[in-house]
N, C-alpha and C. Protein backbone atom coordinates (compact mmCIF):
# COMPACT_ATOMS: atom_id res chain seq x y z
N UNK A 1 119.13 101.54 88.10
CA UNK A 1 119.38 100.85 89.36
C UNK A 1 118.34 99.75 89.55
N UNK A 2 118.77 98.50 89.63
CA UNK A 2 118.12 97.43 89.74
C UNK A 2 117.35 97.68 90.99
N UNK A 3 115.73 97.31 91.33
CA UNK A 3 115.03 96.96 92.51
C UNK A 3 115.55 95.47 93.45
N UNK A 4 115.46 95.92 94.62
CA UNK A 4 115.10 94.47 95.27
C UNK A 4 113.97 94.89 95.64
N UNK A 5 113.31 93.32 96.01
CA UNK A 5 111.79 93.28 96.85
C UNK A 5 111.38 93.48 98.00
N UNK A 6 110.30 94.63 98.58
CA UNK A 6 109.95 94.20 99.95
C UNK A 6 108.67 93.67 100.30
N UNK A 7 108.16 92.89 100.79
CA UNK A 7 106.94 92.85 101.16
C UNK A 7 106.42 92.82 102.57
N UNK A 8 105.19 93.41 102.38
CA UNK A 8 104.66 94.50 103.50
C UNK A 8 103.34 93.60 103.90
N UNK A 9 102.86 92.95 105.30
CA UNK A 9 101.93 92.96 105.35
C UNK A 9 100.95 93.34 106.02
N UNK A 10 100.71 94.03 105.16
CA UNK A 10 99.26 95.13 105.23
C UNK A 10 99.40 95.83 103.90
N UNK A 11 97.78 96.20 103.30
CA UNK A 11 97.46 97.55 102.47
C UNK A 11 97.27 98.41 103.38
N UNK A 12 97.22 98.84 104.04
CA UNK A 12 97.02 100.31 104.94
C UNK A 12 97.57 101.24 104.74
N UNK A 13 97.37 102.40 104.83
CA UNK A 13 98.54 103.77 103.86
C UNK A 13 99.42 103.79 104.53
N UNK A 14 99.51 104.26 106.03
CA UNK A 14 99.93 104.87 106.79
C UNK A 14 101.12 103.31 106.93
N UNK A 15 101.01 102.70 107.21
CA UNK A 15 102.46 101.28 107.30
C UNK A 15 103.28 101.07 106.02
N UNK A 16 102.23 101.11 104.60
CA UNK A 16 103.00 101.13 103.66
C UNK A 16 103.79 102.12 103.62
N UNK A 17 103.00 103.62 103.65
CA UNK A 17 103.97 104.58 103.81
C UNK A 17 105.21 104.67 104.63
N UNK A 18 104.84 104.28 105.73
CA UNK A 18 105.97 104.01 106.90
C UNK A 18 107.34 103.37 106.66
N UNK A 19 106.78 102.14 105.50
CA UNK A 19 107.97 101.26 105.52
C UNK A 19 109.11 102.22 103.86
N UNK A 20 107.85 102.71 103.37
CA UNK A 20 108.91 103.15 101.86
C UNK A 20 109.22 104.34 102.59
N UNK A 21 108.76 105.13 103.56
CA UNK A 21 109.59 106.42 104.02
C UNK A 21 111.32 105.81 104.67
N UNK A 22 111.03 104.71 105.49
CA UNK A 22 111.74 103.86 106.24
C UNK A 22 113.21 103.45 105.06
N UNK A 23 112.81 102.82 104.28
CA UNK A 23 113.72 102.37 103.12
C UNK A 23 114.38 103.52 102.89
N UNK A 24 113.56 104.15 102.26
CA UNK A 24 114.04 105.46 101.35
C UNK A 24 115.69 106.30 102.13
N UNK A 25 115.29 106.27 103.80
CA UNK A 25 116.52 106.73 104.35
C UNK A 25 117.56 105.81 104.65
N UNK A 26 117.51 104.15 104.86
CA UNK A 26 117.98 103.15 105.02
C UNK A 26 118.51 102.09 104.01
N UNK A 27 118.07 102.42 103.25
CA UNK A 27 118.55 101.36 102.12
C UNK A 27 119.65 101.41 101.34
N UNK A 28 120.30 102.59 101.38
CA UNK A 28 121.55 102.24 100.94
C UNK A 28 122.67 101.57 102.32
N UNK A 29 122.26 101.07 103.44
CA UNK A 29 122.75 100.21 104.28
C UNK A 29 122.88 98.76 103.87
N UNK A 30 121.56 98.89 103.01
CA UNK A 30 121.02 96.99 102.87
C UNK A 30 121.76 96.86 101.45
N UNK A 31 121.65 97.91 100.52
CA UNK A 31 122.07 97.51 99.31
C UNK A 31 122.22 98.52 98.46
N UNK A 32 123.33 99.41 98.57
CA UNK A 32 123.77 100.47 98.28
C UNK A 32 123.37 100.53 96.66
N UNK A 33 123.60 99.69 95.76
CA UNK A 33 123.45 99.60 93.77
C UNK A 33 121.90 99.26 94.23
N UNK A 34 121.16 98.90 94.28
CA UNK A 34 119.89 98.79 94.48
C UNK A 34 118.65 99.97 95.29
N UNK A 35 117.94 99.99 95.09
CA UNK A 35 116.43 100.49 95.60
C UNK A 35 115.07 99.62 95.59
N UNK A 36 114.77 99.79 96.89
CA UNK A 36 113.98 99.21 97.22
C UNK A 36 111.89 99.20 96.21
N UNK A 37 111.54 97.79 96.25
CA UNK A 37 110.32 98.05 95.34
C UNK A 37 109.40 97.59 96.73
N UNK A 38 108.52 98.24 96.80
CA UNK A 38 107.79 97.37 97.82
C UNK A 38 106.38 97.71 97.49
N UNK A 39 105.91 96.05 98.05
CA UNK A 39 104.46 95.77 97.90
C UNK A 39 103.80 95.13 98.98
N UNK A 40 102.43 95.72 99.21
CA UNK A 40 101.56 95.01 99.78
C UNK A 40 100.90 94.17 100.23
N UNK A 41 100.43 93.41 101.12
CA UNK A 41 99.56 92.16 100.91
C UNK A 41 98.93 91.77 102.11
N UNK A 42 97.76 91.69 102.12
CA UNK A 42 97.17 91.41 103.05
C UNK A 42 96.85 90.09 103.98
N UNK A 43 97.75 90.21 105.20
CA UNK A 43 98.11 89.26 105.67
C UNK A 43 97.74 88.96 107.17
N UNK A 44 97.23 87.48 107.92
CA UNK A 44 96.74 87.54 109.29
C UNK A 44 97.78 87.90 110.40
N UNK A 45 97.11 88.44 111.11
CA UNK A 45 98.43 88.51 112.65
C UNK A 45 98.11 87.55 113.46
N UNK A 46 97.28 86.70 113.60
CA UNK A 46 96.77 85.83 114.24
C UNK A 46 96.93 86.24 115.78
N UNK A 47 96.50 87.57 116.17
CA UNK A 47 96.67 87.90 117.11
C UNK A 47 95.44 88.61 117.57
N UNK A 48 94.93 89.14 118.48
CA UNK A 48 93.74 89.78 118.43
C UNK A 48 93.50 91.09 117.96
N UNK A 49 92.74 91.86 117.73
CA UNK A 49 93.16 93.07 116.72
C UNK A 49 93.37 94.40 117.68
N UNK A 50 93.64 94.19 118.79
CA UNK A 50 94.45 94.98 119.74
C UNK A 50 94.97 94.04 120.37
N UNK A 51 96.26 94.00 120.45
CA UNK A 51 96.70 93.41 121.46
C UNK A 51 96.57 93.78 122.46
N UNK A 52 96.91 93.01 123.83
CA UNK A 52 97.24 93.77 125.24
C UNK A 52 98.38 93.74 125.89
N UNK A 53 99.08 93.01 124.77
CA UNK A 53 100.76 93.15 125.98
C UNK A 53 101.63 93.31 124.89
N UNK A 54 102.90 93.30 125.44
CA UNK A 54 104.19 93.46 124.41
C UNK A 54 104.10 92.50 123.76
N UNK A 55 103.94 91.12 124.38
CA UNK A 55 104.71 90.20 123.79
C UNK A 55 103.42 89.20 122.60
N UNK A 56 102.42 89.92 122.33
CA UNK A 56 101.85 89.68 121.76
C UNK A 56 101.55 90.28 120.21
N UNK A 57 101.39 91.95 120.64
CA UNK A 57 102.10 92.72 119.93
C UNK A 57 103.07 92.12 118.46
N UNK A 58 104.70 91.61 119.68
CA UNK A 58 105.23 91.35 118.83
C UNK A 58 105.36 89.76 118.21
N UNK A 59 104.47 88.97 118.67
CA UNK A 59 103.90 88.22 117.55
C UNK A 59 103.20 88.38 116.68
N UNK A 60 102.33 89.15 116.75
CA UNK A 60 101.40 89.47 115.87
C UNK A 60 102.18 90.32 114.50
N UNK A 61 103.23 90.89 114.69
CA UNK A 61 104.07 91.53 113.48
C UNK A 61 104.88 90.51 113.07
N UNK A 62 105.67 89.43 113.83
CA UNK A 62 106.05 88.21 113.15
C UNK A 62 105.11 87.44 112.06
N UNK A 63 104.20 87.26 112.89
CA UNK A 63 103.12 86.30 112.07
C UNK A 63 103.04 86.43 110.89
N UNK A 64 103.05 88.29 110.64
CA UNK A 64 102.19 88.30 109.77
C UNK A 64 103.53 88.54 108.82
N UNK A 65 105.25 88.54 108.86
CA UNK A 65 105.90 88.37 108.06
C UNK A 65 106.06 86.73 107.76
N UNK A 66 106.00 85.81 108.71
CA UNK A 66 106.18 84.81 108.19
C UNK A 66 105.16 84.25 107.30
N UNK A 67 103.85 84.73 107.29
CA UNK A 67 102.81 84.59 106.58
C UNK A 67 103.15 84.94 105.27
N UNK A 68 103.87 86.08 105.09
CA UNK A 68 104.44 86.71 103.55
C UNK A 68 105.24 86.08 103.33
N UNK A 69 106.33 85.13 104.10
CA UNK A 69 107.48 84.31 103.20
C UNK A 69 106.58 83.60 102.43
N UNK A 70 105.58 82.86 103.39
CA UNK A 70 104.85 81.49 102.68
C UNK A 70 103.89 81.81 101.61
N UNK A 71 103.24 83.38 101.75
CA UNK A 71 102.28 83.28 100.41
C UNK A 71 103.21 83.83 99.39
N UNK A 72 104.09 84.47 99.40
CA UNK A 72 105.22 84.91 98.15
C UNK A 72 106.44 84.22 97.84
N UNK A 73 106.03 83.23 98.43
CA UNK A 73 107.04 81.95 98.34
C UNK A 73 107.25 81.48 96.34
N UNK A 74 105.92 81.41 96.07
CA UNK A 74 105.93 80.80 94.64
C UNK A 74 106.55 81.92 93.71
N UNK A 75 106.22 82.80 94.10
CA UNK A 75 106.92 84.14 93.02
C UNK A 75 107.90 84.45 92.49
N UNK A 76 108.07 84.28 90.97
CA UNK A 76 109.10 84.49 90.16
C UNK A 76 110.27 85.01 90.54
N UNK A 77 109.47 86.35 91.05
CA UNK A 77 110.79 87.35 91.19
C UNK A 77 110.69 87.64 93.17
N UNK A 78 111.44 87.01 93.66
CA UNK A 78 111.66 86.34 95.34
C UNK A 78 111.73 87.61 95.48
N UNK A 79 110.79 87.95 96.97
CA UNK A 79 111.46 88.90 97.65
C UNK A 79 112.66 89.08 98.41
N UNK A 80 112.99 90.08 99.12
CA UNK A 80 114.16 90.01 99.76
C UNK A 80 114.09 89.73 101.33
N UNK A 81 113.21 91.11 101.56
CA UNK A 81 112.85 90.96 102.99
C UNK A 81 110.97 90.78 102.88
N UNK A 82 110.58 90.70 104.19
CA UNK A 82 109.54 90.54 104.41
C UNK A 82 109.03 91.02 105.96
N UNK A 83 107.79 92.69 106.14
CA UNK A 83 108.07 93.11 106.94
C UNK A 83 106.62 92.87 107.41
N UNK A 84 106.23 93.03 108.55
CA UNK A 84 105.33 92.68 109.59
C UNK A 84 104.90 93.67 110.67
N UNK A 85 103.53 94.65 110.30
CA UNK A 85 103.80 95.55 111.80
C UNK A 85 102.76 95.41 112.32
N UNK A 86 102.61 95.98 113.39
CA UNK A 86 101.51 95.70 114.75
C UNK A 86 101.97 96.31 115.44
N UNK A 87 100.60 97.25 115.77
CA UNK A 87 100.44 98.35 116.91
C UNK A 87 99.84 97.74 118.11
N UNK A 88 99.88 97.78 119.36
CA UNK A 88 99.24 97.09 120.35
C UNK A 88 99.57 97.32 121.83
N UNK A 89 99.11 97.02 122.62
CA UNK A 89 98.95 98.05 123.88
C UNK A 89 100.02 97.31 125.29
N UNK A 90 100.54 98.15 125.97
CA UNK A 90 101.39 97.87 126.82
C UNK A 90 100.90 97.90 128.62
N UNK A 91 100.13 96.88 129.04
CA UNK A 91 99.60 97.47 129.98
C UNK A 91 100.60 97.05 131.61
N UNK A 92 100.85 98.17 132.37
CA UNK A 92 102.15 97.64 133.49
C UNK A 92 101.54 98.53 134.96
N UNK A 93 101.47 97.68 135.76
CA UNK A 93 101.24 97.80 137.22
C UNK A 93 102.41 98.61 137.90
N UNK A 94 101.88 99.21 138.10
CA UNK A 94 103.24 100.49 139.50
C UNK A 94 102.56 100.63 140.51
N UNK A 95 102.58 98.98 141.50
CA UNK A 95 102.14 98.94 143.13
C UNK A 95 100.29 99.20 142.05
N UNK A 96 99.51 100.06 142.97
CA UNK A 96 98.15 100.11 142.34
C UNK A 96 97.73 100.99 141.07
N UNK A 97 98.63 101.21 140.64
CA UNK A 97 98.69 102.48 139.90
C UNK A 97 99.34 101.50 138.17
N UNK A 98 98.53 102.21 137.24
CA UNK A 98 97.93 101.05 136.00
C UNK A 98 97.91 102.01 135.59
N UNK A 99 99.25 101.53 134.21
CA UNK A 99 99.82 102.47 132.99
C UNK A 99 99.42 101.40 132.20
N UNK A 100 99.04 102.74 130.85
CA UNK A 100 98.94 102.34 129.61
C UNK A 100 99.28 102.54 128.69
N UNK A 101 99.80 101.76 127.50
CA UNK A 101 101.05 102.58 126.29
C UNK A 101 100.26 101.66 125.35
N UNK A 102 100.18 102.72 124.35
CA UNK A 102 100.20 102.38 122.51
C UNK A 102 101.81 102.19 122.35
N UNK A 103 102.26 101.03 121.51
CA UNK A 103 103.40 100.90 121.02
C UNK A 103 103.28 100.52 119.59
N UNK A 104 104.34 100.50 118.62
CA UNK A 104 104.47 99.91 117.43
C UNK A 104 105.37 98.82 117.25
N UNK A 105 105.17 98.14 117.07
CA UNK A 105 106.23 96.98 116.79
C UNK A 105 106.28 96.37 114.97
N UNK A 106 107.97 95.78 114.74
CA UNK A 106 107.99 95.55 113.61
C UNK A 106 108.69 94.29 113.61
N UNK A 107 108.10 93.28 112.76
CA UNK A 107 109.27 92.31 112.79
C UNK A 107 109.89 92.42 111.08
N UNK A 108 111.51 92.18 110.33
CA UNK A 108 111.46 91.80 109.61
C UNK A 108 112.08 90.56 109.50
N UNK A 109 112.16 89.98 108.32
CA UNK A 109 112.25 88.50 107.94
C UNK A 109 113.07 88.87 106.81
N UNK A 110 114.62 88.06 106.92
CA UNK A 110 114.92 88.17 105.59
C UNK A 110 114.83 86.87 104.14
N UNK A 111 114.80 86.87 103.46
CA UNK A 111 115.00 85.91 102.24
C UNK A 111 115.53 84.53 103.00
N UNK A 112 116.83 84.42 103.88
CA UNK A 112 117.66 83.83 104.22
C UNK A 112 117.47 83.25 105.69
N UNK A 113 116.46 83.88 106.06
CA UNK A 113 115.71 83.41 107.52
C UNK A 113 116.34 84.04 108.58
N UNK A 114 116.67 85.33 108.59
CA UNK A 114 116.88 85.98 109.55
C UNK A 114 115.91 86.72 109.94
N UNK A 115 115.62 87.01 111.37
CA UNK A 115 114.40 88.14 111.74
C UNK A 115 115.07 89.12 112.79
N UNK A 116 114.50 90.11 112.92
CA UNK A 116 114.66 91.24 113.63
C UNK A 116 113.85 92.00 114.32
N UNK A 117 113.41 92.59 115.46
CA UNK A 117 112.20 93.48 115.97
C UNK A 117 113.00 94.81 116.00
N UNK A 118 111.86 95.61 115.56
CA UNK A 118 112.12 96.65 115.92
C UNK A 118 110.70 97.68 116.67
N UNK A 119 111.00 98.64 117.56
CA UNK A 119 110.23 99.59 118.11
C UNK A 119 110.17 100.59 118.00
N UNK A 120 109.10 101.64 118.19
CA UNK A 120 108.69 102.95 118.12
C UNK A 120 108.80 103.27 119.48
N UNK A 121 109.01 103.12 120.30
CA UNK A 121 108.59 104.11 121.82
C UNK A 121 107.09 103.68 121.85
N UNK A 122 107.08 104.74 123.21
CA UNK A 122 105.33 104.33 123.88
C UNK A 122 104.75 105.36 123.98
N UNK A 123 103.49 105.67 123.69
CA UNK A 123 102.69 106.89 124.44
C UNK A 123 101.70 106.58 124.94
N UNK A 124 101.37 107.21 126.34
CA UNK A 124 100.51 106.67 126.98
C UNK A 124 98.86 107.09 126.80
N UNK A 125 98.59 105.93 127.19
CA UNK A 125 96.88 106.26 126.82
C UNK A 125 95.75 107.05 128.23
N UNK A 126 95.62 108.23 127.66
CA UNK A 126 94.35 108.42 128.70
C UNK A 126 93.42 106.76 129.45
N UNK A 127 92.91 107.72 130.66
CA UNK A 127 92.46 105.93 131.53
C UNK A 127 90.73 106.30 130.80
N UNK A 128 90.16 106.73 130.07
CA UNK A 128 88.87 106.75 129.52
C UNK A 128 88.98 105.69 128.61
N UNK A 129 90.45 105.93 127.71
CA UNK A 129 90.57 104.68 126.36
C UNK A 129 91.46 103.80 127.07
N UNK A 130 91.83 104.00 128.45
CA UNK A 130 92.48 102.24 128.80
C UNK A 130 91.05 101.21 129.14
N UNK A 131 90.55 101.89 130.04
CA UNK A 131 89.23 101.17 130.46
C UNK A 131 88.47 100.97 129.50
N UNK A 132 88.21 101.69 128.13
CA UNK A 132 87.13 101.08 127.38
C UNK A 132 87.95 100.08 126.56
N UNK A 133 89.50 99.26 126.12
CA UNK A 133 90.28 98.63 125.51
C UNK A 133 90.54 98.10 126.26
N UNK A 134 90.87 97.99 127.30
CA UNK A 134 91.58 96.87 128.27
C UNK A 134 90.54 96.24 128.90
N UNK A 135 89.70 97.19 129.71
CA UNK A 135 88.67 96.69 130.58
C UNK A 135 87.24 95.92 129.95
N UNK A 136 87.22 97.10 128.79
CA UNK A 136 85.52 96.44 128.26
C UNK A 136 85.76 95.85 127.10
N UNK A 137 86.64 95.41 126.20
CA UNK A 137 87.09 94.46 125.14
C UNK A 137 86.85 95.58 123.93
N UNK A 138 86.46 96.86 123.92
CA UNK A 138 86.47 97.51 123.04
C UNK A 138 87.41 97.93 121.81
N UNK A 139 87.70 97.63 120.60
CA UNK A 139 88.68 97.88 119.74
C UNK A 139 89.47 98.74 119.95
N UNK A 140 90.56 98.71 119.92
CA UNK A 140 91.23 100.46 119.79
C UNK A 140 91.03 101.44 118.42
N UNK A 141 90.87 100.61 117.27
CA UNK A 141 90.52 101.92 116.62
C UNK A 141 88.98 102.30 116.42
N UNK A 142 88.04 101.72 116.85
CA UNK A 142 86.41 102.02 117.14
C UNK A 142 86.65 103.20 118.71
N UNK A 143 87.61 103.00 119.52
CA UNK A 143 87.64 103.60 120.90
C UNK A 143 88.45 105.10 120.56
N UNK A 144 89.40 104.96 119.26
CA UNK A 144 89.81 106.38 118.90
C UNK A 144 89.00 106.97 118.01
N UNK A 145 88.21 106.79 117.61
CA UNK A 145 87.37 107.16 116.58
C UNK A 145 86.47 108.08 117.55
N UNK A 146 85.56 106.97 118.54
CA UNK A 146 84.94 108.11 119.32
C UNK A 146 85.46 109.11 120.24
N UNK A 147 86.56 108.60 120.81
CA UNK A 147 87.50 110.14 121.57
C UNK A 147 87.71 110.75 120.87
N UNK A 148 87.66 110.64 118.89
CA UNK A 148 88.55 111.96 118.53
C UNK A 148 86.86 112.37 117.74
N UNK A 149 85.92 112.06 117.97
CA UNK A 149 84.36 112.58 117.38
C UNK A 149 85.02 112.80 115.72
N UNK A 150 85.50 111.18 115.51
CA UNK A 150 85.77 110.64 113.67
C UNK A 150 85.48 109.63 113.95
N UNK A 151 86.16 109.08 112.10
CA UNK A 151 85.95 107.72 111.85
C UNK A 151 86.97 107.90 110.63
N UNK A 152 87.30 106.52 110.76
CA UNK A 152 88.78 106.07 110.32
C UNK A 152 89.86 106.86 110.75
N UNK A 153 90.05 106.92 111.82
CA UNK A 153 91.40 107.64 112.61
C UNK A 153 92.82 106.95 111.72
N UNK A 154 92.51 105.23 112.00
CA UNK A 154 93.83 104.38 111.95
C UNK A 154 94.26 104.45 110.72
N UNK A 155 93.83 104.74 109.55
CA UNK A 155 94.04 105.56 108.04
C UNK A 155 94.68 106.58 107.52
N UNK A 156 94.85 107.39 108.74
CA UNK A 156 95.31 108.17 108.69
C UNK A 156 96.23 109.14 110.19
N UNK A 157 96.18 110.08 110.76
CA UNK A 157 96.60 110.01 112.00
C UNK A 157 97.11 108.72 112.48
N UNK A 158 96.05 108.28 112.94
CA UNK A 158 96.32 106.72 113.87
C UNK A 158 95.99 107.38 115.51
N UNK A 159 95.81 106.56 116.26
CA UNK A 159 96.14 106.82 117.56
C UNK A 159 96.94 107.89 117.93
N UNK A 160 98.18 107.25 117.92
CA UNK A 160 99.49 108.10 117.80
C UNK A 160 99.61 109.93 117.40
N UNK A 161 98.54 109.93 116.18
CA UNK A 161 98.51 111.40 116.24
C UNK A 161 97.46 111.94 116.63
N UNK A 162 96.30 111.14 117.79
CA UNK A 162 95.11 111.55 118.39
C UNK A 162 95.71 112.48 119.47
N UNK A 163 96.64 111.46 119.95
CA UNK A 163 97.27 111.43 121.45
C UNK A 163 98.36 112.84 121.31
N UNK A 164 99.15 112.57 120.15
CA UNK A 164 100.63 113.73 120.12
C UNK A 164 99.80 114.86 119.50
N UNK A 165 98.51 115.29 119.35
CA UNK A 165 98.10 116.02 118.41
C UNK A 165 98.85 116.63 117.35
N UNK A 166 99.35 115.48 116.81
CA UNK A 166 99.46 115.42 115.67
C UNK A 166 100.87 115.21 115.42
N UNK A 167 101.73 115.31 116.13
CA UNK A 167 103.66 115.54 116.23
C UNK A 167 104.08 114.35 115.74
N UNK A 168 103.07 113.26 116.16
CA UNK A 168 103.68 111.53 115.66
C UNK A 168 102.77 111.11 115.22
N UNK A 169 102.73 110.90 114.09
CA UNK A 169 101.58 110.14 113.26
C UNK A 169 101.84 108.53 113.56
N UNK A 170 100.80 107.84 113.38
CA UNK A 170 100.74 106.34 112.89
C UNK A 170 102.04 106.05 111.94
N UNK A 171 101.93 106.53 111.05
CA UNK A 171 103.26 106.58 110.24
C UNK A 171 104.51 106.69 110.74
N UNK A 172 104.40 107.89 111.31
CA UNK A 172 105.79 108.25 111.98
C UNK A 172 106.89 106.89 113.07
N UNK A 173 105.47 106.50 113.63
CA UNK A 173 105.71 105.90 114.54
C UNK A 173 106.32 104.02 114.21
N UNK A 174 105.73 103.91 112.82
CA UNK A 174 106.01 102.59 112.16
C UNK A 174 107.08 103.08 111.23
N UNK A 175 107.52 103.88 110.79
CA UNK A 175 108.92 104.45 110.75
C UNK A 175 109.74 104.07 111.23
N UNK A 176 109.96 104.66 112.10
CA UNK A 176 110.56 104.30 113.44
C UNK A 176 110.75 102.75 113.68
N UNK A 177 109.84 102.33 114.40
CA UNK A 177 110.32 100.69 114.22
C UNK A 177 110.59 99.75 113.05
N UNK A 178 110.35 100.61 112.40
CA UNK A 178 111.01 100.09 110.86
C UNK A 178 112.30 99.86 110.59
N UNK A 179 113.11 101.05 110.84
CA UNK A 179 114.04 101.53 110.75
C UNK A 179 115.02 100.76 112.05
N UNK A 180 114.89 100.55 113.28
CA UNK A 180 114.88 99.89 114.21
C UNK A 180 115.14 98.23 113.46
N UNK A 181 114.10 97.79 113.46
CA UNK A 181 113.96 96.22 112.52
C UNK A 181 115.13 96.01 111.99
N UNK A 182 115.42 97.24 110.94
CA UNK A 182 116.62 96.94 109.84
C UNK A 182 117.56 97.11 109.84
N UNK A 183 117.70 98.13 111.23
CA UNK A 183 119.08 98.26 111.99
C UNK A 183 119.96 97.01 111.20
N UNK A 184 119.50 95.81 112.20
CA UNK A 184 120.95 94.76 112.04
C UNK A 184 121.21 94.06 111.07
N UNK A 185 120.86 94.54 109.95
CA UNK A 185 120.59 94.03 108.53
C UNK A 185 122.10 95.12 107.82
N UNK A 186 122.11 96.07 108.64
CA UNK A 186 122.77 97.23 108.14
C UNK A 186 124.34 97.34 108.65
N UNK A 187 124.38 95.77 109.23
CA UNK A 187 126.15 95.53 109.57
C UNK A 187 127.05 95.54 109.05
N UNK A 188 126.93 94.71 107.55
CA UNK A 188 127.92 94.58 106.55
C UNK A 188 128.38 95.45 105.95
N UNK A 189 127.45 96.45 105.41
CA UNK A 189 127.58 98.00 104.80
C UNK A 189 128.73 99.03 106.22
N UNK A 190 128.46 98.65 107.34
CA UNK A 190 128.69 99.18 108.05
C UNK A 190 129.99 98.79 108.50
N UNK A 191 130.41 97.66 108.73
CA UNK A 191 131.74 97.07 108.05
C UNK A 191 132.82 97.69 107.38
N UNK A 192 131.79 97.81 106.02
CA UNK A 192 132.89 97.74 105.48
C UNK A 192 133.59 99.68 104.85
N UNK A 193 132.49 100.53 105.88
CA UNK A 193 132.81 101.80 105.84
C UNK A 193 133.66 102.16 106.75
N UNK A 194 134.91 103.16 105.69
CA UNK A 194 135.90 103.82 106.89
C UNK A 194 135.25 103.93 107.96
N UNK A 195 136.41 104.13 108.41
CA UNK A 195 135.90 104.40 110.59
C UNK A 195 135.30 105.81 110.58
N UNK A 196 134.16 106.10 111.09
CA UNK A 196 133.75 107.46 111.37
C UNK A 196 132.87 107.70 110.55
N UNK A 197 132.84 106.82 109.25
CA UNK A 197 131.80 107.35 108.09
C UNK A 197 130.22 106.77 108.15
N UNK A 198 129.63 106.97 108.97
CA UNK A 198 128.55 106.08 108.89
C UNK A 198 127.05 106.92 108.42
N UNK A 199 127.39 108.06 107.75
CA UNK A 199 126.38 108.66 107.16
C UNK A 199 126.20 108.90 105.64
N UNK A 200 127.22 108.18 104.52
CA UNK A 200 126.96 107.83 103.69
C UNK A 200 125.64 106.87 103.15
């Protein structure tokens, strides 16, 4: 079975993992005779390294796919898609009352210049790690490190499994908007399956 290409930007385990767990259940949507090859690369979000709102968030996972069209642009063997994630914080006023959400966001990019977002859901953040991330400019993964008395949380767990103790990993959660992303990539396949069959 011939590969197509994905490229991922980030080396980080937990996103790479995310996106080949992601494929692995999805890809015979995108390209049923094919399986997915995917690679790495370390790429800017040009965003701050927590975000603070949605909509930054989900630039910062664009960026960093359109960044991968342009540096894997010269490459022999073209990728197909090109995926982009970013975790980043959701902060929303209710009258005086100030919520806070970790979210995941994904953008992909295809070969052909199509893009897509996709999401994980939200979980909310204790107000000890909103105020030291929102209020005092503190990193989010230096601010989970010391709530969870570690270091390198985002490597592994992530946030996500500080907070769910343990039920939703970092992974899990870029899964998820992974899978989301590639949704509408997954029309044609979907098309062109009898009525009712959509679990092939």
């Amino acid at each position: 079975m011939a590969p197509f290409r994905v490229a991922v930007g980030s080396l980080r385990a937990p996103k790479l993992e995310a996106v080949r767990a992601a494929l692995s259940e999805c890809a015979r949507w995108l390209s049923p005779s094919q399986s997915p090859e995917i690679e790495g690369f370390e790429t800017p979000s040009g965003v701050r390294s927590t975000p603070l709102n949605r909509i930054e968030t989900m630039q910062g996972a664009r960026n960093r796919a359109e960044a991968l069209a342009a540096v894997t642009a010269a490459n022999a063997d073209p990728c197909r898609f090109f995926v982009g994630l970013e975790g980043g914080l959701e902060v929303i006023a209710l009258g005086v009352d100030r919520r806070v959400f970790l979210e995941s966001w994904v953008y992909v990019l295809s070969a052909e210049g199509r893009g897509h977002y996709g999401q994980s859901g939200a979980v909310p953040l204790p107000d000890e790690l909103a105020v030291q991330v929102v209020d005092q400019g503190i990193d989010l993964s230096d601010a989970i490190d010391a709530y969870a008395r570690s270091v390198g949380i985002r490597d592994d767990l992530g946030a996500w499994g500080v907070l769910t103790h343990g039920l939703i990993k970092r992974q899990d959660a870029f899964r998820i908007a992974t899978i989301n992303a590639f949704s509408p990539f997954f029309e044609r396949e979907m098309r062109a399956a009898p009525a009712g069959d959509l679990s092939r």
